[in-house]
Protein backbone atom coordinates (compact mmCIF):
# COMPACT_ATOMS: atom_id res chain seq x y z
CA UNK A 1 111.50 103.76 104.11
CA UNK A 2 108.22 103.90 106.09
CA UNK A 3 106.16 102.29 103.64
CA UNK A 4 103.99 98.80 104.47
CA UNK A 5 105.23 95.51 103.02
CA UNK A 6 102.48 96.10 100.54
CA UNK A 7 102.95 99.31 99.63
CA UNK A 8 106.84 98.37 98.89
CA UNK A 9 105.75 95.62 97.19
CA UNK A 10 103.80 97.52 94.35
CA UNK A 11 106.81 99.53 93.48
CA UNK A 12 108.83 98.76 90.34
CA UNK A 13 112.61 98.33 91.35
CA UNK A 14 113.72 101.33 89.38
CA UNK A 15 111.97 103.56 91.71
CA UNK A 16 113.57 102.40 94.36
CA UNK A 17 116.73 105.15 93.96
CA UNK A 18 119.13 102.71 96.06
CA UNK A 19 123.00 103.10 95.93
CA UNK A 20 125.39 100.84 97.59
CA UNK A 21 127.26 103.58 98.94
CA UNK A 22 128.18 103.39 102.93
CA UNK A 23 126.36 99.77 102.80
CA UNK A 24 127.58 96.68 104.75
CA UNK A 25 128.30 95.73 101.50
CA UNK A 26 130.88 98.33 100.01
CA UNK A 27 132.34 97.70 103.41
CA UNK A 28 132.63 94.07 103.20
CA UNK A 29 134.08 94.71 99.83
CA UNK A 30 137.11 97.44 101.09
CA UNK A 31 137.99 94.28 103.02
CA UNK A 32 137.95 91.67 100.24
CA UNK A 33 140.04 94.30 98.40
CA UNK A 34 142.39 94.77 100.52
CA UNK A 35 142.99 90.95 100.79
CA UNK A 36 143.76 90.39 97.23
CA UNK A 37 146.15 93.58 97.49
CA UNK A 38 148.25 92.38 100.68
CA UNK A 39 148.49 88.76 98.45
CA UNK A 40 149.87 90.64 95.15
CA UNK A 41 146.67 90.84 93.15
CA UNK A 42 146.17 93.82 91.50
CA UNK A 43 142.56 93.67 91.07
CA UNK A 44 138.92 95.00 92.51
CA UNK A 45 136.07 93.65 91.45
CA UNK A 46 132.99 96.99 90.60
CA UNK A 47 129.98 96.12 91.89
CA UNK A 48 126.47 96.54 91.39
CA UNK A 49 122.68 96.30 92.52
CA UNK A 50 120.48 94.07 90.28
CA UNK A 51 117.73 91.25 91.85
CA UNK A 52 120.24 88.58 92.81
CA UNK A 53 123.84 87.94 93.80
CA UNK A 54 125.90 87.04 90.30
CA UNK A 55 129.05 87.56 88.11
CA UNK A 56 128.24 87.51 84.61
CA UNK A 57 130.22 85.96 81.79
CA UNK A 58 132.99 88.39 80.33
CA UNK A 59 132.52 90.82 83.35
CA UNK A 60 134.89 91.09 86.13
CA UNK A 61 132.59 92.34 88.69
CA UNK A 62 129.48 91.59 91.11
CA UNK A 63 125.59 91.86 90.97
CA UNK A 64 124.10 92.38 94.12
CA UNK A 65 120.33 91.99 95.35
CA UNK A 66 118.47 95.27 96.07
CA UNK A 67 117.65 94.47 99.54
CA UNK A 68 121.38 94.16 100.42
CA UNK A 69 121.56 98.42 100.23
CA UNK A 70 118.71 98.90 102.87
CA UNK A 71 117.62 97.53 106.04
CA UNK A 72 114.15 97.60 105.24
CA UNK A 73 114.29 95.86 101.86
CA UNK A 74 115.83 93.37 104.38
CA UNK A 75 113.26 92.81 106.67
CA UNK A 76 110.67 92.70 103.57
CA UNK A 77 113.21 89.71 102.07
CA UNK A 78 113.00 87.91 105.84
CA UNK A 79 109.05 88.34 105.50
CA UNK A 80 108.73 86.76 102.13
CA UNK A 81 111.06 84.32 101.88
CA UNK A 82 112.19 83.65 105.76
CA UNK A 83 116.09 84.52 105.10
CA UNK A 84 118.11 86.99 104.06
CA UNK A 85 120.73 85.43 101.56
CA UNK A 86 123.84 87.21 102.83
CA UNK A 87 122.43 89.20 105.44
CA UNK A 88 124.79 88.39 108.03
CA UNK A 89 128.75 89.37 108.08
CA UNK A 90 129.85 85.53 107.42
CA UNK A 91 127.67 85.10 104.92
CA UNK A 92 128.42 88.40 102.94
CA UNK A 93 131.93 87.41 103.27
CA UNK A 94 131.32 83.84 102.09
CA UNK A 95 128.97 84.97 98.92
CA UNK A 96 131.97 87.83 98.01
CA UNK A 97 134.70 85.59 98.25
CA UNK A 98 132.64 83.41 95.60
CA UNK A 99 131.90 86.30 93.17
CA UNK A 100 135.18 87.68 92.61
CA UNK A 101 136.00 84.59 92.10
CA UNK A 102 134.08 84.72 89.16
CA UNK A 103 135.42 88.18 88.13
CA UNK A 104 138.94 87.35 89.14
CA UNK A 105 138.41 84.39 86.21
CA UNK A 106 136.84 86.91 83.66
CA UNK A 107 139.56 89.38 85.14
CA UNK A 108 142.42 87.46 83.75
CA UNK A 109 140.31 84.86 81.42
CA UNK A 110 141.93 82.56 83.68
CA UNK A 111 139.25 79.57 82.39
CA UNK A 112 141.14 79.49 78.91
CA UNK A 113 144.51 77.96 80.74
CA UNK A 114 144.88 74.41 79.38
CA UNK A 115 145.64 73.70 83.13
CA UNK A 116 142.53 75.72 84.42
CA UNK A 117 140.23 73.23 82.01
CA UNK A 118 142.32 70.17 83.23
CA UNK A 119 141.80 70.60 86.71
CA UNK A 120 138.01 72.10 86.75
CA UNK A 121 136.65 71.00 83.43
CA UNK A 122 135.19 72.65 79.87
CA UNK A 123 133.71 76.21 80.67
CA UNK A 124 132.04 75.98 77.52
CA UNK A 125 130.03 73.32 79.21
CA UNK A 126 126.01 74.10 79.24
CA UNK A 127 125.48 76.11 82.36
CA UNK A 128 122.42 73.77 84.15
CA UNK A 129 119.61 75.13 85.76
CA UNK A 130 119.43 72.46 88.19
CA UNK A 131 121.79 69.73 89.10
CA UNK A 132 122.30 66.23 90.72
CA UNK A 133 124.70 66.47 93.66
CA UNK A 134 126.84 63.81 95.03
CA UNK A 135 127.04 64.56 98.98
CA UNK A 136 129.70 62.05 99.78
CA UNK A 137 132.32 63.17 96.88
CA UNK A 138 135.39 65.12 98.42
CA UNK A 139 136.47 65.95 94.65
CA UNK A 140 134.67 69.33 95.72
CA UNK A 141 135.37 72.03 98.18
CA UNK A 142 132.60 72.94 100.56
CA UNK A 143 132.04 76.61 100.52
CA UNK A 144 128.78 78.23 100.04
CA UNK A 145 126.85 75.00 101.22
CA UNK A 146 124.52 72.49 98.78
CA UNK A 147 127.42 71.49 97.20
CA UNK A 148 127.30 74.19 94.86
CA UNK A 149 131.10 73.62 92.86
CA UNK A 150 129.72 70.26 91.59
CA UNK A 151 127.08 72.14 89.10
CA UNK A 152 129.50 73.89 86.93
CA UNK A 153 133.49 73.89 86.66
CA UNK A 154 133.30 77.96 86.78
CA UNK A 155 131.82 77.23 89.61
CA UNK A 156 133.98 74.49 91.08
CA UNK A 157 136.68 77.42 90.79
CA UNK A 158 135.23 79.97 92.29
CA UNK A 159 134.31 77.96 95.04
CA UNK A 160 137.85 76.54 95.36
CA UNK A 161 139.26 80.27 94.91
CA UNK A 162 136.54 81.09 97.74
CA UNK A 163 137.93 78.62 100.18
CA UNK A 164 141.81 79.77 98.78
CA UNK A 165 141.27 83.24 100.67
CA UNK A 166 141.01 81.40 104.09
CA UNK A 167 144.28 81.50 105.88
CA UNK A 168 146.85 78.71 104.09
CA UNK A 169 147.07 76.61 107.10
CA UNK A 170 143.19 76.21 107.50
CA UNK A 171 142.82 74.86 104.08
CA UNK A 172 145.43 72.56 104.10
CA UNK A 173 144.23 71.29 107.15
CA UNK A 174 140.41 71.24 106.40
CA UNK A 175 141.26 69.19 102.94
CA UNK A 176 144.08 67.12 104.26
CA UNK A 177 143.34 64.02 102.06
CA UNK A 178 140.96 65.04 100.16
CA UNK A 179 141.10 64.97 96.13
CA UNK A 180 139.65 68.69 96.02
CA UNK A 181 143.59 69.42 97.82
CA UNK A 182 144.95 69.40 94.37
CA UNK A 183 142.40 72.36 93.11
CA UNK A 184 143.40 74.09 95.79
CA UNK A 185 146.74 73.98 95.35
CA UNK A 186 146.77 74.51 91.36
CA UNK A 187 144.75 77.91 92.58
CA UNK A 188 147.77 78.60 94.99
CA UNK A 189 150.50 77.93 92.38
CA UNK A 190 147.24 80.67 89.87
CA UNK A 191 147.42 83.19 92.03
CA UNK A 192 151.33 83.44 92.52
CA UNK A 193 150.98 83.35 88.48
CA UNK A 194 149.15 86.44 88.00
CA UNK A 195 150.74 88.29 91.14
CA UNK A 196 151.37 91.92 90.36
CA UNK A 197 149.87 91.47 86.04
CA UNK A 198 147.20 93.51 85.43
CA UNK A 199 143.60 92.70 84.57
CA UNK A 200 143.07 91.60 80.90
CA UNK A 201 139.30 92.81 81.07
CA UNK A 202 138.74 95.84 82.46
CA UNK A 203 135.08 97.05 81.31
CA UNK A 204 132.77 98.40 83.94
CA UNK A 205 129.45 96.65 82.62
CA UNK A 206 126.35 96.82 84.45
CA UNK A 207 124.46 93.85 83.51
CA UNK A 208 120.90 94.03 84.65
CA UNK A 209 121.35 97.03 86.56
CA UNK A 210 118.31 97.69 89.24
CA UNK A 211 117.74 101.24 87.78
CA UNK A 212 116.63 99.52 84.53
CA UNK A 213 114.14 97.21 85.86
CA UNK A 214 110.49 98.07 85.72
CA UNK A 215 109.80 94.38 87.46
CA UNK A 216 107.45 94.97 90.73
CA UNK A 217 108.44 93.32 93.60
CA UNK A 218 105.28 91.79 94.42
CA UNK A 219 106.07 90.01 90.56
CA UNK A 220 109.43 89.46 91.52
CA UNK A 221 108.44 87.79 94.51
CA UNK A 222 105.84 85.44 93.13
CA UNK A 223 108.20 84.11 90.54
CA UNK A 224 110.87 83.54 93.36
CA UNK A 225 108.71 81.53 95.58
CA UNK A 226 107.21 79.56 92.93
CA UNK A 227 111.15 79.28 91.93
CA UNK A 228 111.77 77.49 95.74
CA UNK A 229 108.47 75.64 95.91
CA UNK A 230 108.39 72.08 95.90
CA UNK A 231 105.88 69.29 95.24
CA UNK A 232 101.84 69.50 96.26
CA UNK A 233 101.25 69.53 99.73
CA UNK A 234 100.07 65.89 99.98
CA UNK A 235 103.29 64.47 98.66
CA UNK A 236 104.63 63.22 102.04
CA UNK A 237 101.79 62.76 103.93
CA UNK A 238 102.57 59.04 104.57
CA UNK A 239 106.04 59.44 106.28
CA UNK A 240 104.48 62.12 108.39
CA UNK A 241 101.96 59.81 109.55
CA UNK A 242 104.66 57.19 110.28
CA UNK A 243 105.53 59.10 112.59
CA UNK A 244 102.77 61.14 114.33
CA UNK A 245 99.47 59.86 115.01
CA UNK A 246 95.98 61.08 114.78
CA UNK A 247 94.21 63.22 117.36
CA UNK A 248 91.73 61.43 119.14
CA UNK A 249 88.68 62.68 120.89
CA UNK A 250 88.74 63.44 124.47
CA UNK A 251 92.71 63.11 125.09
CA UNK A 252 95.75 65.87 125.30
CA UNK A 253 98.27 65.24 123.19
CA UNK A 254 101.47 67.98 122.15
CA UNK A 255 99.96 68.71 118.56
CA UNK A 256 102.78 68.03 115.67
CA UNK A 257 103.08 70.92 114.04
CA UNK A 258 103.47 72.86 117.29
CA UNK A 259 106.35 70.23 118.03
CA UNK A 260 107.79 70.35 114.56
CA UNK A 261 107.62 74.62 115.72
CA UNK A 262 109.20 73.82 118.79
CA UNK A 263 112.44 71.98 117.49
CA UNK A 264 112.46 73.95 114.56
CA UNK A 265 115.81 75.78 115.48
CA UNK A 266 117.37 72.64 116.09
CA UNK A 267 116.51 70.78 112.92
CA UNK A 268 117.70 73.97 110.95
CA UNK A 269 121.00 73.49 112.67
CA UNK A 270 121.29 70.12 111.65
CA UNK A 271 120.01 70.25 108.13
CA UNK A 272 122.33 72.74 107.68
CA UNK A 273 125.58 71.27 109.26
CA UNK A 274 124.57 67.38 107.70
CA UNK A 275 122.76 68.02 104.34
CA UNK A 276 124.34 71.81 103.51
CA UNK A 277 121.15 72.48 101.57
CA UNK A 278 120.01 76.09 100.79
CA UNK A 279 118.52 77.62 103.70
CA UNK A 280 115.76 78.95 101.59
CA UNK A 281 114.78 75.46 101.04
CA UNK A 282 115.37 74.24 104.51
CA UNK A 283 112.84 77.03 105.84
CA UNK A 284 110.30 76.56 102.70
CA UNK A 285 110.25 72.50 103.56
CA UNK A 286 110.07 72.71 107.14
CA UNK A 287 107.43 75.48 106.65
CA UNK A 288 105.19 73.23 104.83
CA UNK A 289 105.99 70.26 106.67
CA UNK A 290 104.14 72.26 109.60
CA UNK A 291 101.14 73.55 107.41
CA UNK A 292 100.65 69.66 106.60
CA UNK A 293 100.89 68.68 110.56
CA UNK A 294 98.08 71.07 111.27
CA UNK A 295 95.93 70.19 108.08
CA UNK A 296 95.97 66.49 108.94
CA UNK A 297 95.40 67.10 112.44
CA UNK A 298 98.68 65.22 113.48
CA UNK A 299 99.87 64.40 117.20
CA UNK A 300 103.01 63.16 119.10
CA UNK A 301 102.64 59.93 120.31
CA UNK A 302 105.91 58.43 120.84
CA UNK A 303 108.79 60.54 123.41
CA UNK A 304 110.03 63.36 121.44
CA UNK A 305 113.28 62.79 121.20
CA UNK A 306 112.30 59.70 118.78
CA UNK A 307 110.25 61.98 116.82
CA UNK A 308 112.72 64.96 116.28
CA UNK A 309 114.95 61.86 115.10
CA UNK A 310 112.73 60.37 112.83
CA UNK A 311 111.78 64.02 111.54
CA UNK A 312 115.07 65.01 110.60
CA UNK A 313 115.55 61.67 108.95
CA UNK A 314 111.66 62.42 107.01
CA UNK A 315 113.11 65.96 105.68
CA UNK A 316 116.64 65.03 105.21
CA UNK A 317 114.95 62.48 102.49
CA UNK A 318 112.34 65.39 100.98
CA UNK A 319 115.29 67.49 100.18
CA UNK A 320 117.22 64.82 98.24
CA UNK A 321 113.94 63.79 96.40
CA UNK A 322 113.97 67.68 95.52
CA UNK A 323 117.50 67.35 94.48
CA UNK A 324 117.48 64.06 92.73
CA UNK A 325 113.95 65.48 90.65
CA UNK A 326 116.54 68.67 89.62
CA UNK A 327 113.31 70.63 91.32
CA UNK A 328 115.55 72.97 93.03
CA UNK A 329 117.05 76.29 91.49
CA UNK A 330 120.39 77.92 92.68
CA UNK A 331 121.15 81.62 92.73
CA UNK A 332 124.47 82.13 94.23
């Protein structure tokens, strides 16, 4: 593909002609397969291209975004939305180990197990569009980041099943004392259940297959950043000036948004490893957290390393006002 980000961006996604064939994907998959074979599971998950990464209700296989079948479709997904949701190999693996979680459970219809619905929840539960997490609760395993298995019990399984396909020993170890031990262990005693059975469900349904869509991307894209945007510009503008000052004439001062540019790798470290929020969030908030630096014609004025602290702390609180509002959207 040789075109410009613009010209690729007025193209409808079923002229695109993509195939997953010899992808990192289809190879991350062999492996994934081959996993649940060596462990007695006689099951593969088909997959798919569509827009996102998903495993629909009643289908036991995986949706995956277009860009994940080309390298170019890649970089255009970097340019317009500063990550590439599974576009490294720990990733992938993390995101796959999810989804066939989700079409191991429409596989088997493992969810209607009076067990299955004591130890996750109703299924039948409304699937939200947004949620309220609880950060400190250890009822959950941590998988796929943003606490993702509180929103839904399908997805508190296929999180928990995610984390399962880790080596025994790590799991036990990582959850030693916590209450999400006992999901993982009911999953253990699952999968030992249906070792060598055969797949109840066994259609190959493409559910919003890419070859359908006559979406542009440009559209696509301008309903998926308005999807990750977040409040008007101005909404934080007093923390931010609690902790850089104003420019004043005639003196030097390290500007604040080239500061906030600066330490930027750091922070996303952090906000990663301490709040586990979507990255596409991290990037969009730190993004406009700089945009507002520069617009209000901020300085450092205090030693940096008090500033990067009292930064983190400033979008550490942003994101859980996003959270608490149910402003964000998931799409794992």
């Amino acid at each position: 593909m040789r075109l410009s980000d613009q010209q690729l961006l007025q193209l409808r996604f079923c002229d695109l002609h993509l195939t997953l064939r010899d992808t990192v994907v289809q190879r991350h998959q062999q492996v994934l397969d081959n996993d649940l074979k060596r462990r007695g599971i006689r099951f593969k998950p088909h997959i798919w291209l569509s827009v996102e990464w998903f495993s629909p209700d009643g289908v036991p296989g995986i949706a995956v975004p277009f860009y994940m079948a080309h390298q170019r479709l890649m970089r255009l997904e970097r340019a317009m939305m500063d990550e590439v949701e599974g576009g490294n190999a720990n990733w992938l693996t993390r995101i796959l180990r999810h989804e066939t979680g989700h079409a191991l459970d429409n596989a088997y219809r493992l969810r209607r197990r009076k067990q299955w619905r004591e130890t996750f929840g109703k299924p039948s539960r409304p699937y939200p569009d947004t949620y309220r997490a609880r950060p400190a609760s250890r009822d959950f395993v941590l998988h796929l980041g943003h606490w993702y298995a509180q929103s839904h019990p399908t997805e508190d399984f296929a999180e928990t099943f995610a984390v399962w396909m880790q080596p025994r020993a790590r799991w036990r170890r990582d959850y030693q004392d916590w209450p999400a031990l006992r999901k993982l262990e009911y999953v253990d005693r699952l999968m030992h259940e249906i070792e060598g059975e055969r797949p109840y469900v066994v259609n190959h349904d493409l559910i919003e297959p890419l070859s359908e869509n006559t979406q542009t991307l440009a559209e696509h894209y301008r309903l998926k950043r308005i999807r990750y945007g977040f409040d008007t510009p101005d909404a934080y503008d007093l923390r931010l000036k609690r902790i850089f000052g104003k420019a004043q004439a005639g003196k030097r001062y390290l500007r604040a948004d080239k500061f906030v540019r600066q330490v930027r790798p750091q922070l996303e470290r952090l906000l990663a490893r301490r709040s586990r929020l979507h990255p596409y969030l991290v990037f969009h908030v730190l993004r406009t957290v700089m945009q507002r630096c520069r617009e209000l014609d901020l300085i450092v004025d205090t030693s940096q390393r008090e500033a990067k602290r009292a930064l983190l702390g400033v979008l550490e609180r942003i994101m859980m006002d996003i959270l608490r509002r149910d402003r964000e959207r998931y799409a794992l």
